[in-house]
C-alpha atoms as a PDB file:
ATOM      1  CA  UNK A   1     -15.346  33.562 -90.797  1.00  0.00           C
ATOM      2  CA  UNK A   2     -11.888  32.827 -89.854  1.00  0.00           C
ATOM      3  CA  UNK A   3     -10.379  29.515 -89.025  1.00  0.00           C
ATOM      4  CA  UNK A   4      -8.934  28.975 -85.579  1.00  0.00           C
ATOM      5  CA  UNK A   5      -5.367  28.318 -87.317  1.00  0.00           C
ATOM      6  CA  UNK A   6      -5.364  30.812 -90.024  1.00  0.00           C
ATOM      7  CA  UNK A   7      -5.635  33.534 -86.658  1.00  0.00           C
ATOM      8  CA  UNK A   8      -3.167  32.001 -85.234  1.00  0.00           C
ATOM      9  CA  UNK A   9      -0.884  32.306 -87.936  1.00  0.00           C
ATOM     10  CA  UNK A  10      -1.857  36.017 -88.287  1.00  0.00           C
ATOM     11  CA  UNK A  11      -1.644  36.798 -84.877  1.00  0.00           C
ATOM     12  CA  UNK A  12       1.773  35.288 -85.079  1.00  0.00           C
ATOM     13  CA  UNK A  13       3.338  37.548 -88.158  1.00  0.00           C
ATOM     14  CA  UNK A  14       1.503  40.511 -86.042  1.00  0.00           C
ATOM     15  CA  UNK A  15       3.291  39.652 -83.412  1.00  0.00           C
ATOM     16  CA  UNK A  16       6.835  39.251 -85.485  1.00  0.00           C
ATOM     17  CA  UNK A  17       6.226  42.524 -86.847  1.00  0.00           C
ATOM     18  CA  UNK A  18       4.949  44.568 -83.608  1.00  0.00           C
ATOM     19  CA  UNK A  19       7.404  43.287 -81.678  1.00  0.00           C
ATOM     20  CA  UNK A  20      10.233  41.547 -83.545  1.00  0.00           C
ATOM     21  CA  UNK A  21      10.950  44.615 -86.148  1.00  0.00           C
ATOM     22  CA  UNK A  22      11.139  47.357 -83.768  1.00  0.00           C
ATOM     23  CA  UNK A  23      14.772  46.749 -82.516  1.00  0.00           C
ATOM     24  CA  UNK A  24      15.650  46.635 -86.367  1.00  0.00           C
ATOM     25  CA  UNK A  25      13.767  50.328 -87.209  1.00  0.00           C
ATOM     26  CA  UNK A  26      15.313  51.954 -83.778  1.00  0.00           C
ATOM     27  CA  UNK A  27      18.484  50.714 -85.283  1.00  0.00           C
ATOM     28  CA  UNK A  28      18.099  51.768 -88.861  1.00  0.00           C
ATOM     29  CA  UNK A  29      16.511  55.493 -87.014  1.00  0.00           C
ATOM     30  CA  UNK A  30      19.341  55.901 -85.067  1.00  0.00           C
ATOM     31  CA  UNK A  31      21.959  55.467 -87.189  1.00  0.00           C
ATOM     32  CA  UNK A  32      20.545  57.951 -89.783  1.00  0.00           C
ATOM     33  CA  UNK A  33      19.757  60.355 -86.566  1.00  0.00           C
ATOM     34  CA  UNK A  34      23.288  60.275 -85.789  1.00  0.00           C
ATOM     35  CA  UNK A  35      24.071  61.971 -89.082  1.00  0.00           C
ATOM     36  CA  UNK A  36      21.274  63.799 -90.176  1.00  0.00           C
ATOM     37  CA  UNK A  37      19.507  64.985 -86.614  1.00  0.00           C
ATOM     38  CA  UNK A  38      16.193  63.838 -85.282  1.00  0.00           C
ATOM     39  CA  UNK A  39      14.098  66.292 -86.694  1.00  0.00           C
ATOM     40  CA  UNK A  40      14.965  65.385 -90.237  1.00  0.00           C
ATOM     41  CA  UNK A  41      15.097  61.442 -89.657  1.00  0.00           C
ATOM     42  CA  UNK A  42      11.811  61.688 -88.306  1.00  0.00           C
ATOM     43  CA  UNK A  43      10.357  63.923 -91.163  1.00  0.00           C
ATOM     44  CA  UNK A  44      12.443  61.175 -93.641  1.00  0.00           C
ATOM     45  CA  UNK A  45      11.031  58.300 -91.937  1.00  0.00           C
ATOM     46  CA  UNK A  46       7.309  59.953 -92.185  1.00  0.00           C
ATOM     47  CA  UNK A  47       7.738  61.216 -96.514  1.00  0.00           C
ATOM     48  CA  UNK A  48       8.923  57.624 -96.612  1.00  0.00           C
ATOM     49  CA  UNK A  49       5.661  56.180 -95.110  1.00  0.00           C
ATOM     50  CA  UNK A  50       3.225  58.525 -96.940  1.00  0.00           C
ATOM     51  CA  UNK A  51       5.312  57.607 -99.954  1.00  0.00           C
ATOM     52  CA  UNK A  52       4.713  53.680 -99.622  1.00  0.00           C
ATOM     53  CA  UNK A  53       0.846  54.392 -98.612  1.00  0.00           C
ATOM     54  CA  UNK A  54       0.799  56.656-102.020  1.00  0.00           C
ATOM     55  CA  UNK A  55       1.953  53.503-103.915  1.00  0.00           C
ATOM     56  CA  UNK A  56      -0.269  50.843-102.632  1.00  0.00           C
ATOM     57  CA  UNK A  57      -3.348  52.801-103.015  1.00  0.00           C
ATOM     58  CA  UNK A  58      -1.899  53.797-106.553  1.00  0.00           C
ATOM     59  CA  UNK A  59      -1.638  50.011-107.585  1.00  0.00           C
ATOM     60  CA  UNK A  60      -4.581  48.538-105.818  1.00  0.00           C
ATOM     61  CA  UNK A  61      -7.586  50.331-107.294  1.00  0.00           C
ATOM     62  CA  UNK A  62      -9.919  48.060-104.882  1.00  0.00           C
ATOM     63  CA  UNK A  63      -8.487  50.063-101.819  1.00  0.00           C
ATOM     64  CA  UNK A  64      -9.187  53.327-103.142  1.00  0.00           C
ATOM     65  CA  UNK A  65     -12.788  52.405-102.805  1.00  0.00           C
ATOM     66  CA  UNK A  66     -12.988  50.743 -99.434  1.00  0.00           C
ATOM     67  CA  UNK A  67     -15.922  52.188 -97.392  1.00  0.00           C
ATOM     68  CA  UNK A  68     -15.994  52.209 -93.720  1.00  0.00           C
ATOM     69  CA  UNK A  69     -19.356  50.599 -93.839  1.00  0.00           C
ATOM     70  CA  UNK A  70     -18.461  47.647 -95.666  1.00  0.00           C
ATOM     71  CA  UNK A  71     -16.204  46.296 -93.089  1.00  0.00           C
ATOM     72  CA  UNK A  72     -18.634  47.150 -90.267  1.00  0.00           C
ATOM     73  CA  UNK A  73     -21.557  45.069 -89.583  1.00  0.00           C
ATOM     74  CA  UNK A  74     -25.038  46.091 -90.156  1.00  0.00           C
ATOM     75  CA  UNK A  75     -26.768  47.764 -86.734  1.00  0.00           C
ATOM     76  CA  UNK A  76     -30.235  47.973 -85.845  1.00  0.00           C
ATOM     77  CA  UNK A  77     -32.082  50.448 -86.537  1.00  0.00           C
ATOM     78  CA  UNK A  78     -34.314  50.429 -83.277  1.00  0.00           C
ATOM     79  CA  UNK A  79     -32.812  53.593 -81.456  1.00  0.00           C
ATOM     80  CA  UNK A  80     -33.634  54.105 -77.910  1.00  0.00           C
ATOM     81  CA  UNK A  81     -35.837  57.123 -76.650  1.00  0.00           C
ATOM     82  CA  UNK A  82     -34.164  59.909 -75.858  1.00  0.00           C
ATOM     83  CA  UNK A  83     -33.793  61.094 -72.339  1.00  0.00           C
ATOM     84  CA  UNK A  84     -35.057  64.471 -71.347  1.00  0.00           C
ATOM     85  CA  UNK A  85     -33.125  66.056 -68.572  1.00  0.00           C
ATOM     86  CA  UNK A  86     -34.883  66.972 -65.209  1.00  0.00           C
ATOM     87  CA  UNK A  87     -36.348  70.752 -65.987  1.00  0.00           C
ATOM     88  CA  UNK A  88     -37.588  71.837 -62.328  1.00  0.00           C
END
């Protein structure tokens, strides 16, 4: 569980970097658009992206094991019955 003002706190540098970084990357995008096109800025911007992803898996073995289920919380296991449809 998460403390009231440790969500705050998180929800606050989500907010800084949602909102408060993308004047900076539209910026940074269109000044490199302006001299190397769209098409290749975007491309850039995307290699650049995959690039950083490649290196934080590569240095944090822990992620590179992260299952799905083990950040979801166990469900029931009582399924409903399944409907038939109206044959007539």
């Amino acid at each position: 569980n998460v403390t009231d003002a440790l969500r705050g706190r998180i929800m606050g540098l989500y907010g800084l970097i949602l909102m408060g970084f993308a004047p900076v990357g539209s910026l940074v995008y269109g000044g490199v658009a302006h001299f190397a096109g769209p098409g290749h800025t975007i491309a850039g911007g995307a290699g650049l992206a995959a690039l950083v992803a490649g290196v934080v898996f590569w240095r944090n073995r822990e992620l590179r094991h992260f299952g799905f289920s083990q950040a979801e919380p166990q469900v029931s296991e009582d399924i409903p019955p399944s409907i038939t449809p109206f044959r007539g």
